[in-house]
Protein backbone atom coordinates (compact mmCIF):
# COMPACT_ATOMS: atom_id res chain seq x y z
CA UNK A 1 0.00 0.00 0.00
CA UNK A 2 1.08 3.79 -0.74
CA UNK A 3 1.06 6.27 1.94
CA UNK A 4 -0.90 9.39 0.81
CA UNK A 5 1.81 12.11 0.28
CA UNK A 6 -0.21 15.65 0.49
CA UNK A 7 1.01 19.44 0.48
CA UNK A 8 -1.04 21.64 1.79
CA UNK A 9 -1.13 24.66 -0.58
CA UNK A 10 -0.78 28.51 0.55
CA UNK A 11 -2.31 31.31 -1.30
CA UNK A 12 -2.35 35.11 -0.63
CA UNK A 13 -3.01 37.69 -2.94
CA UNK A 14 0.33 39.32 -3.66
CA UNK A 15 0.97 35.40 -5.23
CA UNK A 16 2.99 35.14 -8.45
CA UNK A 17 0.83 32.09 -9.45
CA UNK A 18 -2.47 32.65 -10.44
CA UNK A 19 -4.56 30.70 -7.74
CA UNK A 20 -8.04 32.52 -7.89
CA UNK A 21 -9.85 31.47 -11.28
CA UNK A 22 -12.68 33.17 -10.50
CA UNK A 23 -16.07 33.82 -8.18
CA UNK A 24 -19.01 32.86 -10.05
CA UNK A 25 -22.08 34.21 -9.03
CA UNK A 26 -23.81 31.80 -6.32
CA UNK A 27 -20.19 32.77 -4.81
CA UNK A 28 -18.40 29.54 -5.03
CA UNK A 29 -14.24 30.43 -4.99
CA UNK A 30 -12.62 28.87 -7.71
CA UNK A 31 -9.14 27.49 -7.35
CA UNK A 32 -5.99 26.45 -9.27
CA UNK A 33 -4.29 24.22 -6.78
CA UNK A 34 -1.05 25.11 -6.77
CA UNK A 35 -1.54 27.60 -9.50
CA UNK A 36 -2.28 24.52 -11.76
CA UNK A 37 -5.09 25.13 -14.07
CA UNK A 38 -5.53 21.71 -15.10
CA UNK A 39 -6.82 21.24 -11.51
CA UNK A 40 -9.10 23.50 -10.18
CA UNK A 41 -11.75 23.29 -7.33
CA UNK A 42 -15.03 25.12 -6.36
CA UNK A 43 -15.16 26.02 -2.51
CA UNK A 44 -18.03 26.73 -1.27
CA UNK A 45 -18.32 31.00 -0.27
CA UNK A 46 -20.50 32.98 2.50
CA UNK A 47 -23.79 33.91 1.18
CA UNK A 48 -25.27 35.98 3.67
CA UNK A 49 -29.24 37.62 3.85
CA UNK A 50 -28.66 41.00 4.95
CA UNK A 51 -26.12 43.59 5.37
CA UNK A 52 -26.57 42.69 9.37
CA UNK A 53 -25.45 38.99 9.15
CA UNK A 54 -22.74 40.05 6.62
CA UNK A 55 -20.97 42.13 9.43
CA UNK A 56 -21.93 39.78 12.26
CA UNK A 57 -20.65 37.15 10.02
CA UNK A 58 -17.07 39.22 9.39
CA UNK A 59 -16.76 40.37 13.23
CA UNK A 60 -16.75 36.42 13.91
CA UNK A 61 -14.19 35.69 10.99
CA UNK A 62 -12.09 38.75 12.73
CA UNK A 63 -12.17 36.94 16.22
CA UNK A 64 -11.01 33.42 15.18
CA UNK A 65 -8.19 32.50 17.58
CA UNK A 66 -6.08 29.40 16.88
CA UNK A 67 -7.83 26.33 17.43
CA UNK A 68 -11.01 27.53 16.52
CA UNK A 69 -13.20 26.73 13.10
CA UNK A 70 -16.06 28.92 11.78
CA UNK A 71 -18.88 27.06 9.22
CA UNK A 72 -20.03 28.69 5.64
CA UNK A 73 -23.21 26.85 5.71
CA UNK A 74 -24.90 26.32 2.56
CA UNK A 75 -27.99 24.51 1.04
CA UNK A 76 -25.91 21.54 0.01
CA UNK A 77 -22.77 21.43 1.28
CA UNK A 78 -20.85 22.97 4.24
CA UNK A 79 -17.48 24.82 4.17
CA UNK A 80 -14.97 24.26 8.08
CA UNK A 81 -12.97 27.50 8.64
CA UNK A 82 -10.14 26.68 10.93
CA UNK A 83 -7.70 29.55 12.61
CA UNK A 84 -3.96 27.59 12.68
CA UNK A 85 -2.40 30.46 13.81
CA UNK A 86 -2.92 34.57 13.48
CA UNK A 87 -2.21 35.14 9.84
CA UNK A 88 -3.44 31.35 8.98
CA UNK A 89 -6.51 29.95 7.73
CA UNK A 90 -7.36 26.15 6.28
CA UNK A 91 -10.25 25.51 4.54
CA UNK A 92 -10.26 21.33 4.02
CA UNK A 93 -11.47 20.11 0.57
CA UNK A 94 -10.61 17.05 -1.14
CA UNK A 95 -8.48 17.00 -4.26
CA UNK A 96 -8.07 13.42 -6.15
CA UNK A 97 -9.63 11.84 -3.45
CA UNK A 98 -7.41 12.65 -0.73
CA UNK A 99 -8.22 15.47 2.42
CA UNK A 100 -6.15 18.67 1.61
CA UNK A 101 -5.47 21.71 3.64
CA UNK A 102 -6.25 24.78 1.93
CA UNK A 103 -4.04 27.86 4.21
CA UNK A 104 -5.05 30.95 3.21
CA UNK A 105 -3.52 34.17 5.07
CA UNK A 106 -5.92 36.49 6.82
CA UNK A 107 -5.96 38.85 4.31
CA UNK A 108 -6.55 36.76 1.50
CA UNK A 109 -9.13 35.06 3.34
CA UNK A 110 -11.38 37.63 4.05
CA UNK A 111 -11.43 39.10 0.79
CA UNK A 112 -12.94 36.14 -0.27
CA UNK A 113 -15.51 36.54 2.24
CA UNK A 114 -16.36 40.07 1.27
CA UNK A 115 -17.89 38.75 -1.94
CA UNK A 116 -21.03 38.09 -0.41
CA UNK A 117 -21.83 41.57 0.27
CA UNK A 118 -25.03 42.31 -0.85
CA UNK A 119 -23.73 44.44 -3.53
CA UNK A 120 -20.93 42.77 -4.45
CA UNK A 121 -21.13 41.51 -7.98
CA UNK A 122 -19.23 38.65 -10.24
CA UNK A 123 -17.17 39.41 -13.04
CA UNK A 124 -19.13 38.45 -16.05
CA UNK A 125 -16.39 36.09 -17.46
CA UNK A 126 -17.06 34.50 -14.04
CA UNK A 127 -20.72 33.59 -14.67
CA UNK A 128 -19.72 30.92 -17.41
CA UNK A 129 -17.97 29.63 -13.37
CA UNK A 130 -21.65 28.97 -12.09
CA UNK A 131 -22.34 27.60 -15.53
CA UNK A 132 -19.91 25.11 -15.17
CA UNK A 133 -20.49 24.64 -11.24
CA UNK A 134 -24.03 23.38 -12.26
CA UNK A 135 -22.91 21.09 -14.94
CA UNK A 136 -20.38 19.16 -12.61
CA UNK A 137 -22.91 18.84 -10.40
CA UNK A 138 -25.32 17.44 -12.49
CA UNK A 139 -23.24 15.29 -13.63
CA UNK A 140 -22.43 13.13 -9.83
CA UNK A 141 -25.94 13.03 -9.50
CA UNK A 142 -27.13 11.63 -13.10
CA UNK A 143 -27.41 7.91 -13.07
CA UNK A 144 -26.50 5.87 -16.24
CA UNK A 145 -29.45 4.66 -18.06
CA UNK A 146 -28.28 1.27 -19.02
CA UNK A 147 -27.18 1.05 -14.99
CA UNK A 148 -28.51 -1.57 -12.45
CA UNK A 149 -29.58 -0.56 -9.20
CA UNK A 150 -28.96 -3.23 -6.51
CA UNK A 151 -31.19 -3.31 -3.55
C-alpha cells in the first residue's frame, strides 16, 4: 500500500501564481491548486441575507483565535474555517480523493468573504464559473441509463 503524500497549498493575494480562477455568481471560490489550471476546485463561499449577518458574520471571521473553526453553511454542502495560527486559515477540501489543507492568510481570506456583500457583484467572465459549477454537479448526480440498481 502507498502512503498518501499531500502538500497543503498557501495562497495570498500578492501570489505570483495565479490561484483565484474566478467567483461565479452563487459565490463559489474557484481554485488552481497550486496555480495549476488543469486542476481547479469550487469552494463553497458565504452567502449571507442581509447587510446585518454580513458584518456579524465578518466580526466572527475577525475573532477566530487558533484552534477555533467557523462554518459557511450552505444549502448543500458545508465549508470548516479553521484559525492555525494569526495570519493562517485552512479551509479542508478534497483534491483526487485525498483530504487537503487549503491555508489561506488572513488577508486573503477575508477578501474572499467580502464577496457576499449584498452588492458585491461577479465578473461576467465568471458567470460561465456557475455555468460550469451546475454542470459538474449534475453530472455526480445523473445515473447511467443502461445502470442496475442493486437493492
Amino acid at each position: 500500500m502507498e502512503a498518501l503524500f499531500c502538500l497543503s497549498p498557501r495562497y495570498r493575494l500578492d501570489d505570483q501564481s495565479p490561484w483565484l480562477e474566478g467567483i461565479d455568481p452563487s459565490r463559489h471560490y474557484w481554485l488552481c491548486v497550486n496555480g495549476d489550471k488543469k486542476m481547479t476546485l469550487a469552494l463553497p463561499g458565504l452567502i449571507v441575507s442581509s447587510l446585518d449577518e454580513f458584518k456579524q458574520v465578518i466580526r466572527k471571521f475577525r475573532s477566530l483565535q487558533p484552534g477555533e473553526t467557523m462554518t459557511l453553511a450552505r444549502i448543500a454542502s458545508r465549508c470548516l474555517i479553521r484559525c492555525v495560527s494569526p495570519n493562517c486559515y485552512a479551509i479542508e477540501a478534497q483534491v483526487n480523493h485525498a483530504p487537503v489543507l487549503h491555508l489561506f492568510d488572513r488577508e486573503t481570506l477575508e477578501s474572499l468573504l467580502m464577496t457576499a456583500h449584498p452588492d458585491w457583484q461577479c465578473a461576467p467572465s465568471d458567470v460561465e464559473l456557475g455555468r460550469k459549477f451546475l454542470l459538474r454537479s449534475l453530472q455526480e448526480t445523473t445515473v447511467p441509463h443502461n445502470s442496475k440498481s442493486k437493492i
